[in-house]
PDB file of N, CA and C in Angstrom:
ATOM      1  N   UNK A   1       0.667  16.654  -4.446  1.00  0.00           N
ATOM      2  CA  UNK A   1      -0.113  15.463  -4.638  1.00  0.00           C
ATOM      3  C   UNK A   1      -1.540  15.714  -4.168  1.00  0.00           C
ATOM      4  N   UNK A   2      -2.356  16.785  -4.895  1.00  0.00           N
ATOM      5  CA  UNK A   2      -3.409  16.553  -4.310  1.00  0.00           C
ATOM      6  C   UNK A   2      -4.716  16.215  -5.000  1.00  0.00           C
ATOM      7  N   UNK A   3      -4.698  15.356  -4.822  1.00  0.00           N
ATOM      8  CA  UNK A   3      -5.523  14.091  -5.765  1.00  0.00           C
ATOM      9  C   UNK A   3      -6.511  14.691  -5.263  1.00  0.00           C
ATOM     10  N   UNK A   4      -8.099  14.668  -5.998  1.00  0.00           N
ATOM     11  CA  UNK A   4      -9.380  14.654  -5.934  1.00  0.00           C
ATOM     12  C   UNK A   4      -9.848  13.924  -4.587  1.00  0.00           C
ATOM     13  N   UNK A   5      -8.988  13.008  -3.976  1.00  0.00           N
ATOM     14  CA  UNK A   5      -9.805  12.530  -2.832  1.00  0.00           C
ATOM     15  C   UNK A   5      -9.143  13.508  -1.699  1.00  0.00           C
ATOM     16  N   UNK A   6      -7.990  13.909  -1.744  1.00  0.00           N
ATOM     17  CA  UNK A   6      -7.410  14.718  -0.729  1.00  0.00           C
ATOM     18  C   UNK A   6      -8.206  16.366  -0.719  1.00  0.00           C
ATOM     19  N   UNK A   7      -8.271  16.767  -1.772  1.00  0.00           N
ATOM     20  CA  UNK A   7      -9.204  17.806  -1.846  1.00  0.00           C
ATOM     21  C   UNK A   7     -10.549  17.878  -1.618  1.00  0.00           C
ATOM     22  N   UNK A   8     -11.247  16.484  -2.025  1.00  0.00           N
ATOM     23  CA  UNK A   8     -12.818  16.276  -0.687  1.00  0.00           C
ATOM     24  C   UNK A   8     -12.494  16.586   0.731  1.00  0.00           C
ATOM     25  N   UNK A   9     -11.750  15.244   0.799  1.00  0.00           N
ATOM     26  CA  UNK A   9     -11.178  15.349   2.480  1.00  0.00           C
ATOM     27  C   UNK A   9     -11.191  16.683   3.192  1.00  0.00           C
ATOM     28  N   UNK A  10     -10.285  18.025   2.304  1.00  0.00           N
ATOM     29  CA  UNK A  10     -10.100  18.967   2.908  1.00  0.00           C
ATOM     30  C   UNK A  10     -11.739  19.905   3.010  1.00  0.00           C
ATOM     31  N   UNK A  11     -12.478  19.780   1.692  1.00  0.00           N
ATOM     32  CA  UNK A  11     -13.351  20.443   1.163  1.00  0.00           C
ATOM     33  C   UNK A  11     -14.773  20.362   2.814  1.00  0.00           C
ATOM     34  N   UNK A  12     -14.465  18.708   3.073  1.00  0.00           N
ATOM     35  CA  UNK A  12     -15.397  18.021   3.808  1.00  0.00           C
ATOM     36  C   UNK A  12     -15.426  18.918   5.297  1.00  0.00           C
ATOM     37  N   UNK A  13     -13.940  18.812   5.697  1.00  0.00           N
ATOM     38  CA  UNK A  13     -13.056  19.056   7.011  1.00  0.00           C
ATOM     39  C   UNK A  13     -13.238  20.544   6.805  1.00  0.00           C
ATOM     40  N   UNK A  14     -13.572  21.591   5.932  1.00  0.00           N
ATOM     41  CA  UNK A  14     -13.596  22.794   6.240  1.00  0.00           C
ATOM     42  C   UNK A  14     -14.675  23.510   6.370  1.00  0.00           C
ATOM     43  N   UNK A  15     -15.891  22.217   5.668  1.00  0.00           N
ATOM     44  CA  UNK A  15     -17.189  22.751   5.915  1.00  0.00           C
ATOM     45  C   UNK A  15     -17.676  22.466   7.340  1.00  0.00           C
ATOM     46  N   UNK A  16     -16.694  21.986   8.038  1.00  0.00           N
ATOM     47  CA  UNK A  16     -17.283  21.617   9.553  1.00  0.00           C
ATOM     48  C   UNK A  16     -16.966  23.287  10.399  1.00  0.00           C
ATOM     49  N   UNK A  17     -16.260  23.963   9.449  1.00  0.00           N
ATOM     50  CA  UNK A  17     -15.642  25.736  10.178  1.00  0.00           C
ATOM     51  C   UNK A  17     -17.076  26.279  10.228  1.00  0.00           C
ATOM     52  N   UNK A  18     -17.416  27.137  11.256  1.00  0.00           N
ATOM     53  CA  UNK A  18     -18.675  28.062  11.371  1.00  0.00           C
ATOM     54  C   UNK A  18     -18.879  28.764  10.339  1.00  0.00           C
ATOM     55  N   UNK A  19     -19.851  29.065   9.903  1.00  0.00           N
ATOM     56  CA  UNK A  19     -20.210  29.860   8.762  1.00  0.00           C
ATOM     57  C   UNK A  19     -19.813  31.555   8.949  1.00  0.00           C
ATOM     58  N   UNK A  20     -19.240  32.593   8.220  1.00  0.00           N
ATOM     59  CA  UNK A  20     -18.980  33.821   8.081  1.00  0.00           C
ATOM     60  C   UNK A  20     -17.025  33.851   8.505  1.00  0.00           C
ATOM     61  N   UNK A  21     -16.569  32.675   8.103  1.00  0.00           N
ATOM     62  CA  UNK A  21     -15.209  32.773   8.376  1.00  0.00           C
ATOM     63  C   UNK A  21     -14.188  32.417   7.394  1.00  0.00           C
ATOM     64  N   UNK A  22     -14.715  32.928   5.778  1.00  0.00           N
ATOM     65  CA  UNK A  22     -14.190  32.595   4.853  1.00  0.00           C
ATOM     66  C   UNK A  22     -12.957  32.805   4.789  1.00  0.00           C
ATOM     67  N   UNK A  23     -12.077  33.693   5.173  1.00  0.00           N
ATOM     68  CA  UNK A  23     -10.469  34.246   5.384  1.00  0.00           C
ATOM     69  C   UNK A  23      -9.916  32.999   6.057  1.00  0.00           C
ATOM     70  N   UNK A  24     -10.266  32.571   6.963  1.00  0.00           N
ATOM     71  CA  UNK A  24     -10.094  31.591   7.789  1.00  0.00           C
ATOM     72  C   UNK A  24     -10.098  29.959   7.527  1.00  0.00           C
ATOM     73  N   UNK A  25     -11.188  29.794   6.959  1.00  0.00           N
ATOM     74  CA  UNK A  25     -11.451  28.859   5.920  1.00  0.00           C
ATOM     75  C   UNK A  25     -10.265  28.818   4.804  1.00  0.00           C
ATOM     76  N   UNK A  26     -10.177  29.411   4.438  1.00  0.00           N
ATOM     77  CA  UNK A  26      -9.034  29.721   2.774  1.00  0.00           C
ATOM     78  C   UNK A  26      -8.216  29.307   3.754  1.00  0.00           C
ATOM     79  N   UNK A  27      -7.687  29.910   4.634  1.00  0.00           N
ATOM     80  CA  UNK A  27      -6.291  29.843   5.375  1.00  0.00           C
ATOM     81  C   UNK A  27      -6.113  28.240   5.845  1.00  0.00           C
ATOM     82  N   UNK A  28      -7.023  27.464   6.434  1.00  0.00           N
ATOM     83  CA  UNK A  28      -6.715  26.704   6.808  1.00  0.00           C
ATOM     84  C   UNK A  28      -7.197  25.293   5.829  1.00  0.00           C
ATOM     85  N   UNK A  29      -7.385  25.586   5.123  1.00  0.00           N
ATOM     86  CA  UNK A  29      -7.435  24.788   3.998  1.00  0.00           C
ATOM     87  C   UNK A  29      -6.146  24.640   3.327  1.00  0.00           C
ATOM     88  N   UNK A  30      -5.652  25.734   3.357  1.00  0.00           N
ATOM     89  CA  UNK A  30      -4.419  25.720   2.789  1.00  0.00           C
ATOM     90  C   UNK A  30      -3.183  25.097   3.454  1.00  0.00           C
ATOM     91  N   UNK A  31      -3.029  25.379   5.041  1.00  0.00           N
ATOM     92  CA  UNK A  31      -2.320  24.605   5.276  1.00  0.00           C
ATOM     93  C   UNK A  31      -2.519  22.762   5.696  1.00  0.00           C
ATOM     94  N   UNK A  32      -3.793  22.781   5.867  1.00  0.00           N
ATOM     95  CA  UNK A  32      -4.395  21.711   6.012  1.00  0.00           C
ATOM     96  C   UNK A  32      -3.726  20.536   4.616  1.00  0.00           C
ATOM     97  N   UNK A  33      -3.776  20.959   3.567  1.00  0.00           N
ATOM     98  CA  UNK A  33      -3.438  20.574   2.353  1.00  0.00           C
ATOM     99  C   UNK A  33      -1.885  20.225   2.333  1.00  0.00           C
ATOM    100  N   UNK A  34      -1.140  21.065   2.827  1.00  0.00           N
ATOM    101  CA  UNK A  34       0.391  21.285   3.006  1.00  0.00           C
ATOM    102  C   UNK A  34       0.781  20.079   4.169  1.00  0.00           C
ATOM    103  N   UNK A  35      -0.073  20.275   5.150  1.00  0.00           N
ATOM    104  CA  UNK A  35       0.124  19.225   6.268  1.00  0.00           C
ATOM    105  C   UNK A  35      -0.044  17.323   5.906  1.00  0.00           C
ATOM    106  N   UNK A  36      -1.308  17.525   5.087  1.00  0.00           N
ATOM    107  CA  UNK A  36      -1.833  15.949   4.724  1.00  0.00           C
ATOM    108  C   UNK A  36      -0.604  15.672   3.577  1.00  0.00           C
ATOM    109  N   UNK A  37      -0.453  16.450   2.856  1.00  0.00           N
ATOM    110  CA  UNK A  37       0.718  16.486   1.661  1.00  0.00           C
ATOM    111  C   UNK A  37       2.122  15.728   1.997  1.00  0.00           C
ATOM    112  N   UNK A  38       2.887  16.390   2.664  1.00  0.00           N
ATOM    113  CA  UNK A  38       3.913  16.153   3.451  1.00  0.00           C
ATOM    114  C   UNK A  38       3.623  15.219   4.854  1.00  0.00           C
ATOM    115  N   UNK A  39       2.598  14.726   5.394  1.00  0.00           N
ATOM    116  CA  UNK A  39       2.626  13.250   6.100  1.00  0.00           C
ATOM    117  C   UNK A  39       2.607  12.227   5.154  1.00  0.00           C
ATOM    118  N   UNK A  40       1.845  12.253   3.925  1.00  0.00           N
ATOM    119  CA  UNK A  40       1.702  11.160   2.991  1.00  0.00           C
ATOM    120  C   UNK A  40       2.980  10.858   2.157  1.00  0.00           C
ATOM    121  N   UNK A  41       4.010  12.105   1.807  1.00  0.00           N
ATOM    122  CA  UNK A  41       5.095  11.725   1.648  1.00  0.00           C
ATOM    123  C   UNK A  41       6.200  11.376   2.015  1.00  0.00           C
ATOM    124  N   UNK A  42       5.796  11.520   3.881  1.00  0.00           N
ATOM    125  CA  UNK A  42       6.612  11.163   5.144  1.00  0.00           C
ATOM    126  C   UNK A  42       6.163   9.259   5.235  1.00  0.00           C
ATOM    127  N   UNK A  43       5.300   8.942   4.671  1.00  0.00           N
ATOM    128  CA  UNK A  43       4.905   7.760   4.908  1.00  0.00           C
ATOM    129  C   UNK A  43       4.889   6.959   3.848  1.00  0.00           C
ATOM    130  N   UNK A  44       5.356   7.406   2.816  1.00  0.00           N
ATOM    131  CA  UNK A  44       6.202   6.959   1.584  1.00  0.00           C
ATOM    132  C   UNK A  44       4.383   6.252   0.982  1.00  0.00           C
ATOM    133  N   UNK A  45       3.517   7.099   0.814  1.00  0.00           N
ATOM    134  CA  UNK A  45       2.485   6.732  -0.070  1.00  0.00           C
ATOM    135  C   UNK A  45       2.613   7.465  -1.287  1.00  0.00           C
ATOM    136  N   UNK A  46       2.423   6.078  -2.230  1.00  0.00           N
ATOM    137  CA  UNK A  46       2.378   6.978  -3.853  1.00  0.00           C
ATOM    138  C   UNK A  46       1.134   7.005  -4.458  1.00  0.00           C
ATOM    139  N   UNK A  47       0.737   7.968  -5.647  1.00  0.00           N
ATOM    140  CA  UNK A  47      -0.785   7.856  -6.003  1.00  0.00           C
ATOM    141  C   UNK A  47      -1.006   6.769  -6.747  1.00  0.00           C
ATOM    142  N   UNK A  48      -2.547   6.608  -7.115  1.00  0.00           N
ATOM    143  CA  UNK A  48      -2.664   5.501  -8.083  1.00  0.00           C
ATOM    144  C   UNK A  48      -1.997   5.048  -9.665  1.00  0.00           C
ATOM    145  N   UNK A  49      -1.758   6.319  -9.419  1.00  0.00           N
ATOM    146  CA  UNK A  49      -1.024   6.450 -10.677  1.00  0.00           C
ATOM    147  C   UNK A  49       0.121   6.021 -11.566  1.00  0.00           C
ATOM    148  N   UNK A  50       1.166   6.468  -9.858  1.00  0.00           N
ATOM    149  CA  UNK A  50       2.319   6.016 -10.137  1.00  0.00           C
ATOM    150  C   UNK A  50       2.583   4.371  -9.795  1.00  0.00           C
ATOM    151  N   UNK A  51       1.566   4.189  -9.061  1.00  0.00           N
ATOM    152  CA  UNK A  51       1.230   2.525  -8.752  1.00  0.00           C
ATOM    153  C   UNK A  51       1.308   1.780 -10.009  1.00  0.00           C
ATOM    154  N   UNK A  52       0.126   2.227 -10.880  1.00  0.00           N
ATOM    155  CA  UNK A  52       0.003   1.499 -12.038  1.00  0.00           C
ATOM    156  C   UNK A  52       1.074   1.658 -12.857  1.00  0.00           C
ATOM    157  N   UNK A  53       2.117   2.658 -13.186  1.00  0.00           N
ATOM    158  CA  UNK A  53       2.756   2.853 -14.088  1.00  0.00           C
ATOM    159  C   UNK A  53       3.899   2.093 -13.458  1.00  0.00           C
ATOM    160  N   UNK A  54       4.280   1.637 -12.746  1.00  0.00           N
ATOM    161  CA  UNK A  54       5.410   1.064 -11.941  1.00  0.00           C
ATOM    162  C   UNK A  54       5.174  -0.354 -12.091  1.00  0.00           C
ATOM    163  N   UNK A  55       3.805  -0.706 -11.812  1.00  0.00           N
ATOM    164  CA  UNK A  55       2.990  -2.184 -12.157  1.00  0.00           C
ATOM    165  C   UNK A  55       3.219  -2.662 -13.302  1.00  0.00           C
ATOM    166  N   UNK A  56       2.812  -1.556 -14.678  1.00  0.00           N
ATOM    167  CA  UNK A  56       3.102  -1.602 -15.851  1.00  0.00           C
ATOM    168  C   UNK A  56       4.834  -2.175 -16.317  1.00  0.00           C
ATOM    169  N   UNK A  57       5.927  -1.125 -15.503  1.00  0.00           N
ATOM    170  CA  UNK A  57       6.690  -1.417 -15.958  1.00  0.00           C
ATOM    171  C   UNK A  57       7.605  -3.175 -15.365  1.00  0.00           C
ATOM    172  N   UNK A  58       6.674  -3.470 -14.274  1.00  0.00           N
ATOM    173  CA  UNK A  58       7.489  -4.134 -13.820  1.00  0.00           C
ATOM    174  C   UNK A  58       7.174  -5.511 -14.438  1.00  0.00           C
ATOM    175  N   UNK A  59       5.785  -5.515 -14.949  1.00  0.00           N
ATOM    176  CA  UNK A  59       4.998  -6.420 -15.771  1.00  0.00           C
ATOM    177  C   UNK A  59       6.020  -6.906 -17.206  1.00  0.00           C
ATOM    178  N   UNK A  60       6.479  -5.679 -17.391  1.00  0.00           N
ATOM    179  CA  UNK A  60       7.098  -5.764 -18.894  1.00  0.00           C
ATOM    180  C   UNK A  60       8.452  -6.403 -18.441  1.00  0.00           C
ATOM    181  N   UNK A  61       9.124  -5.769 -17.462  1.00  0.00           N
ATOM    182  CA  UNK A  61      10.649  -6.245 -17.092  1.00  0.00           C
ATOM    183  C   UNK A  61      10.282  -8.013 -16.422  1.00  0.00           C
ATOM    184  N   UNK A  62       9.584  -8.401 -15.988  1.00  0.00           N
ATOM    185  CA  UNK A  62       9.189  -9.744 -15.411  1.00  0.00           C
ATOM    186  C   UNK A  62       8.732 -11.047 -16.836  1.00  0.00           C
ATOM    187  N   UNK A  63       8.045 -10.062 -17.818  1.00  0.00           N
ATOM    188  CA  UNK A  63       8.261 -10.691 -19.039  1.00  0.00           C
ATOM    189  C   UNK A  63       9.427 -11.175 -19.791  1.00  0.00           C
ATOM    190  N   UNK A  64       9.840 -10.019 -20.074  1.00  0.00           N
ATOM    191  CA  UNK A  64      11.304 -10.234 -20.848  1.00  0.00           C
ATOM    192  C   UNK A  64      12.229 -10.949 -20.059  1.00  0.00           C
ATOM    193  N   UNK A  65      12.425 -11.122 -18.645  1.00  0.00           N
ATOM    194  CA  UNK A  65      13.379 -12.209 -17.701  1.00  0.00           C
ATOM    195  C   UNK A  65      12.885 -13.696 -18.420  1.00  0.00           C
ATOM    196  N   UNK A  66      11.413 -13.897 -18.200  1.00  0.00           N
ATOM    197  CA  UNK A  66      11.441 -14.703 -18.416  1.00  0.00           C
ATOM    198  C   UNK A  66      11.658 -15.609 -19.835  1.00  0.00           C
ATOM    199  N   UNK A  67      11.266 -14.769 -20.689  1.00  0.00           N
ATOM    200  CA  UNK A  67      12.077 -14.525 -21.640  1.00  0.00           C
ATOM    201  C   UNK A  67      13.126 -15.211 -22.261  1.00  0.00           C
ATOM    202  N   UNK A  68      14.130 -14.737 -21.213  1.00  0.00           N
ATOM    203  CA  UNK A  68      15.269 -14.623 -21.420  1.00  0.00           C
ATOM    204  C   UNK A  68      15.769 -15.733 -21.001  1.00  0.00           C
ATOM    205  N   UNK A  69      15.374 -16.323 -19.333  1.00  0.00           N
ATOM    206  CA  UNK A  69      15.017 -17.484 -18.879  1.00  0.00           C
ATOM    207  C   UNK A  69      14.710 -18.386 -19.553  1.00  0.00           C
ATOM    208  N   UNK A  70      13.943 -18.522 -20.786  1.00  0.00           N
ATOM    209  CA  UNK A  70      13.599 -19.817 -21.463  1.00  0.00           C
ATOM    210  C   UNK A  70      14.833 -19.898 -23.065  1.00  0.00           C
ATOM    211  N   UNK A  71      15.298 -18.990 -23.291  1.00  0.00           N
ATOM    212  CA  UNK A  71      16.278 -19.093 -24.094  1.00  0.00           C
ATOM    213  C   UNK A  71      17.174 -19.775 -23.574  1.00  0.00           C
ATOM    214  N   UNK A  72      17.993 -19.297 -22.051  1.00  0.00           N
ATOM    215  CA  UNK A  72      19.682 -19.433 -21.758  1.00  0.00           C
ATOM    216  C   UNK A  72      18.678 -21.519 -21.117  1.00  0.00           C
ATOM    217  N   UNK A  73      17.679 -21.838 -21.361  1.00  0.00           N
ATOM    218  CA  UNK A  73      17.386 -22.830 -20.626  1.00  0.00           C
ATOM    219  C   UNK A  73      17.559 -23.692 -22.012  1.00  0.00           C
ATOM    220  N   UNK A  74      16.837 -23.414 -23.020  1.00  0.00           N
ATOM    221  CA  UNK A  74      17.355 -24.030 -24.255  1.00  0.00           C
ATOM    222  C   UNK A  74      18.674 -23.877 -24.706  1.00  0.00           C
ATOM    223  N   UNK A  75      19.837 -23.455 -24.688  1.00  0.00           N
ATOM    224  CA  UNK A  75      21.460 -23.637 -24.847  1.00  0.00           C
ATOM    225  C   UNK A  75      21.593 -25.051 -24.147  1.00  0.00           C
TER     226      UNK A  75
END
């Protein structure tokens, strides 16, 4: 999950490393990425993405109840 804002974040957080420590840099970027990764899925955050598509579907299933609701109300 590493969305464009998680990859600033890291991009931001690694330019604070001293300059001439590129091995080091790579390295801890990398786990840095692995670490934020796995707390965000320890904390049950989903991306925007799957937000909206879940929104989407629940939009459609909340329709059709009701729906369905105004039929069994006319019997």
């Amino acid at each position: 999950m590493a969305t464009p804002k998680i990859r600033e974040l890291i991009e931001n957080i690694a330019s604070l490393l001293p300059t001439g420590t590129e091995g080091i840099k790579d390295d801890f970027k990398d786990n840095l990425k692995i670490l934020l990764n796995d707390y965000l899925r320890k904390i049950n955050v989903v991306t925007r993405e799957e937000f909206d598509t879940q929104s989407a579907v629940l939009k459609k299933t909340r329709s059709k109840l009701d729906e369905i609701e105004k039929k069994l109300k006319g019997k």
